[in-house]
N, C-alpha and C. Protein backbone atom coordinates (compact mmCIF):
# COMPACT_ATOMS: atom_id res chain seq x y z
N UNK A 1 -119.17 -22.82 55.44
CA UNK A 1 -118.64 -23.70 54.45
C UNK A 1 -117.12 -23.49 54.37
N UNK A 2 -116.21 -24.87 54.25
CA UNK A 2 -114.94 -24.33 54.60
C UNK A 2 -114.58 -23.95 52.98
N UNK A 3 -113.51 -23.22 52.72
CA UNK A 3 -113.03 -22.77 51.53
C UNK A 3 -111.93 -23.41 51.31
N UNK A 4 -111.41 -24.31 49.84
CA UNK A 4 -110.51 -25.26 49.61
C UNK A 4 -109.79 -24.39 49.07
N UNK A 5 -108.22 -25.33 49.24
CA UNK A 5 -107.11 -24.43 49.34
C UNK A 5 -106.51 -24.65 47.92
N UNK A 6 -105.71 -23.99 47.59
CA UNK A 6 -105.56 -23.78 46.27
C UNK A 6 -104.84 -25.15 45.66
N UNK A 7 -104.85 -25.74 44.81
CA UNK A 7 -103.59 -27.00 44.10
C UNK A 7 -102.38 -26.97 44.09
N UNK A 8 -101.49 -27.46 43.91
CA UNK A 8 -100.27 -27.98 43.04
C UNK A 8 -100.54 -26.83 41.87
N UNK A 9 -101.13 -27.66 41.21
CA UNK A 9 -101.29 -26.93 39.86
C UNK A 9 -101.46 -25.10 39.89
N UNK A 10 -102.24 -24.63 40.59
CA UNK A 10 -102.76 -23.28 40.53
C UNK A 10 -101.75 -22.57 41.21
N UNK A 11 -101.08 -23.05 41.72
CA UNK A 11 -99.44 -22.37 42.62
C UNK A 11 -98.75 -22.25 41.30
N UNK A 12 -98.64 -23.08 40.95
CA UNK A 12 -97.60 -23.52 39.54
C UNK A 12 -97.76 -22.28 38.69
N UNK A 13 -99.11 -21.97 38.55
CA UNK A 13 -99.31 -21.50 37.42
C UNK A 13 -99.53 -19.90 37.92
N UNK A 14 -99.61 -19.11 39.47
CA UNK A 14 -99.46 -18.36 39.65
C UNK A 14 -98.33 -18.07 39.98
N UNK A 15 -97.14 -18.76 40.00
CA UNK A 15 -95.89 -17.88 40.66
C UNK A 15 -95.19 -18.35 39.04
N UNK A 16 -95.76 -18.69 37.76
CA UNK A 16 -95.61 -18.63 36.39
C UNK A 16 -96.04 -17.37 36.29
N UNK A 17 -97.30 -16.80 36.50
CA UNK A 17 -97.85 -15.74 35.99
C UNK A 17 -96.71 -14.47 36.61
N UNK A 18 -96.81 -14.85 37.54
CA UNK A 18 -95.77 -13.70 38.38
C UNK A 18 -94.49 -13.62 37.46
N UNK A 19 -94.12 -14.25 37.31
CA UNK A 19 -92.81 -14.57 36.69
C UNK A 19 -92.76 -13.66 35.21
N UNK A 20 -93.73 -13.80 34.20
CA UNK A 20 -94.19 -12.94 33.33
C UNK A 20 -94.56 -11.66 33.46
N UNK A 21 -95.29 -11.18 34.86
CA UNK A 21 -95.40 -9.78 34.87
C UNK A 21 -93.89 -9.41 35.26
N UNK A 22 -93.16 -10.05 36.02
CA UNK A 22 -91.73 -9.41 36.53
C UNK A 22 -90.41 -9.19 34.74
N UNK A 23 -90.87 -10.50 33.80
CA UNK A 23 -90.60 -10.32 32.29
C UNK A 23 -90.84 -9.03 32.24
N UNK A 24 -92.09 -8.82 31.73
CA UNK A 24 -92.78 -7.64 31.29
C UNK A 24 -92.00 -6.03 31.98
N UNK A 25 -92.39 -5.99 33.44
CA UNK A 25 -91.81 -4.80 34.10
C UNK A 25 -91.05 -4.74 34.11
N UNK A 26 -89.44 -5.65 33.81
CA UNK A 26 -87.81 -5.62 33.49
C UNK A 26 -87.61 -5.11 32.28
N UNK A 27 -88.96 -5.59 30.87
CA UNK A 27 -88.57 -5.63 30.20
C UNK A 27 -88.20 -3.32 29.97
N UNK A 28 -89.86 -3.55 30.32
CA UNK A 28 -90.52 -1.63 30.14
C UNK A 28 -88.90 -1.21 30.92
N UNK A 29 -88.80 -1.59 32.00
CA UNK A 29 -87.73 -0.88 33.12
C UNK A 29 -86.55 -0.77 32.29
N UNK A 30 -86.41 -1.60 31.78
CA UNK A 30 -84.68 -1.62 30.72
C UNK A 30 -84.65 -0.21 29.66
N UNK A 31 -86.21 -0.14 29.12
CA UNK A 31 -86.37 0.40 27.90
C UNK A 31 -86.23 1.59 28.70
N UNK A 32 -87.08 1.82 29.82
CA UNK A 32 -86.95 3.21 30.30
C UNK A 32 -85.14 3.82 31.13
N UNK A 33 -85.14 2.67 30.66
CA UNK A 33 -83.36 3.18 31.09
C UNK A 33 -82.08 2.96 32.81
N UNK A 34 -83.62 2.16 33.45
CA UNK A 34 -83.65 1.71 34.35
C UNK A 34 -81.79 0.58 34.78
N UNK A 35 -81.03 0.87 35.65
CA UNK A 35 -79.68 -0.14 35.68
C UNK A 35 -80.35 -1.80 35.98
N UNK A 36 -81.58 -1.85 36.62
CA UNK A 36 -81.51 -3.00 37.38
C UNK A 36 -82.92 -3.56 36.38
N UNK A 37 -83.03 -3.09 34.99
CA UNK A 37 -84.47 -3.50 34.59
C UNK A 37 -84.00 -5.18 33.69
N UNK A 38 -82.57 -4.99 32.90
CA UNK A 38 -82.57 -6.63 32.21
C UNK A 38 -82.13 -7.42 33.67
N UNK A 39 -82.11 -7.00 34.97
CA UNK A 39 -81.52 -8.42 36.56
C UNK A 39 -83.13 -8.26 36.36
N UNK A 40 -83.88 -7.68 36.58
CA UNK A 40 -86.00 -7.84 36.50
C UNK A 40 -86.08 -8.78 35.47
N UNK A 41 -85.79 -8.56 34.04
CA UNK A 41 -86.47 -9.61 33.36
C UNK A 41 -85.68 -11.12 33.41
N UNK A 42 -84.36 -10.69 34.03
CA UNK A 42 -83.91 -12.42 33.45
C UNK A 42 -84.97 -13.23 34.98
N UNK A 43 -84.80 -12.10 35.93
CA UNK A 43 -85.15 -13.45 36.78
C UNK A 43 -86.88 -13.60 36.64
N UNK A 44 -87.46 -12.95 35.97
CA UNK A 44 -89.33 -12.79 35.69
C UNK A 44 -89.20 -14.17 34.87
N UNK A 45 -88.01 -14.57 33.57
CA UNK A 45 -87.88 -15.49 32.55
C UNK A 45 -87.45 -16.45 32.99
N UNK A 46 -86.70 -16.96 34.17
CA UNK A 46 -86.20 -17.58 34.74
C UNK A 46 -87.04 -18.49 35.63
N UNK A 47 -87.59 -17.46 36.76
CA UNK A 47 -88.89 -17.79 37.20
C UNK A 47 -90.03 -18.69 36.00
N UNK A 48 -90.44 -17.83 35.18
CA UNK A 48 -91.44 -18.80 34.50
C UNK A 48 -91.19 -19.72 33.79
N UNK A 49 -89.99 -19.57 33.23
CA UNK A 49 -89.56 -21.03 32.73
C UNK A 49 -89.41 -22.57 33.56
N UNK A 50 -88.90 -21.71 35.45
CA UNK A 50 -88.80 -23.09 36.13
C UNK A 50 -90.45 -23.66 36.68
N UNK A 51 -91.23 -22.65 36.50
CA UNK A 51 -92.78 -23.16 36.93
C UNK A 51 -93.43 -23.58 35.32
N UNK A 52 -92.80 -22.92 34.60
CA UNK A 52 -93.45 -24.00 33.21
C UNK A 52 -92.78 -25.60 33.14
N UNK A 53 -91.55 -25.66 33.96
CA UNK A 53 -91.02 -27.43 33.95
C UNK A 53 -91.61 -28.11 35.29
N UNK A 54 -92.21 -26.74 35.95
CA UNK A 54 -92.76 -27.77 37.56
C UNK A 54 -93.96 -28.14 36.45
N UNK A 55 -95.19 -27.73 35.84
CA UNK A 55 -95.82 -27.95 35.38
C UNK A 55 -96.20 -29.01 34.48
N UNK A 56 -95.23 -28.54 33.89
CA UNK A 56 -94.53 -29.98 32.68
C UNK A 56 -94.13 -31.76 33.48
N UNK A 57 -93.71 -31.12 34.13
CA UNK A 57 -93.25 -32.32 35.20
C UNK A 57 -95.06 -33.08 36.01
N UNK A 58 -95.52 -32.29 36.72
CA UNK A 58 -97.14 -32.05 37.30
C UNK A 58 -97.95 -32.40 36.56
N UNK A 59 -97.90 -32.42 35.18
CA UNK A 59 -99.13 -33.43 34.27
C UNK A 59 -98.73 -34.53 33.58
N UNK A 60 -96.84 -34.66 33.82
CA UNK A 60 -96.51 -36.24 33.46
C UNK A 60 -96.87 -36.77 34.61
N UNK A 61 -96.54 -36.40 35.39
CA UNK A 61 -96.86 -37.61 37.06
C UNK A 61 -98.49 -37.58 37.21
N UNK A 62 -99.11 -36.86 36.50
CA UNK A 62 -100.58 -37.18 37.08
C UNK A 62 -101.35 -37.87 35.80
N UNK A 63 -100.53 -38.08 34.20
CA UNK A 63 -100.98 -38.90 33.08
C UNK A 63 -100.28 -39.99 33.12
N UNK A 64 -99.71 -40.64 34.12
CA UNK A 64 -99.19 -41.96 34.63
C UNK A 64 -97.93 -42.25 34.34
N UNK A 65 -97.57 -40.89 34.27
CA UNK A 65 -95.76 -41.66 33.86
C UNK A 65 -95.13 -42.43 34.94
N UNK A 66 -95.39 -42.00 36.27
CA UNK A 66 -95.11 -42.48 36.82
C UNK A 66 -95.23 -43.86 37.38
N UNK A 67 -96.09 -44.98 37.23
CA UNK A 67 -96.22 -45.80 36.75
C UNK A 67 -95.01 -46.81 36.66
N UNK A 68 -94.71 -46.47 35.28
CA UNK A 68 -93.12 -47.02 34.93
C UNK A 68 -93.68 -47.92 33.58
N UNK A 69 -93.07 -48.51 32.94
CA UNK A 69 -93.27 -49.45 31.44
C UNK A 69 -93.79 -50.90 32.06
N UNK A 70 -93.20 -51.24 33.45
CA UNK A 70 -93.81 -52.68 33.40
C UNK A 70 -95.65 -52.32 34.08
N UNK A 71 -96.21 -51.83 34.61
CA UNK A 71 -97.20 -51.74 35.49
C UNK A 71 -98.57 -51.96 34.69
């Protein structure tokens, strides 16, 4: 049986998730005193913020925005 490949969507939302654990481990890394732990969280926040607008973007084009007003 062949095995289907992952979505749009489920990419989106794992290199989001990623993005939050790299938050998280910048954040601990800073606290522990770490030089390079707030360059970890901006880009973990950075990261998930731009896969929370691919996302955002990914369920207007698939609830018909795209379309347009006359259609």
């Amino acid at each position: 049986m062949a095995k289907q490949s992952w979505g749009h969507r489920e990419r989106l939302l794992a290199l989001g998730a990623f993005g939050g654990l790299l938050t998280v481990c910048g954040a601990v890394a800073t606290v522990a005193g770490a030089p390079d732990g707030p360059g970890i969280a901006l880009t973990g926040g950075v990261l998930g913020c731009w896969e929370a607008c691919g996302l955002w973007l990914w369920s207007a084009w698939l609830s018909g925005a795209r379309k347009g007003p006359r259609s």
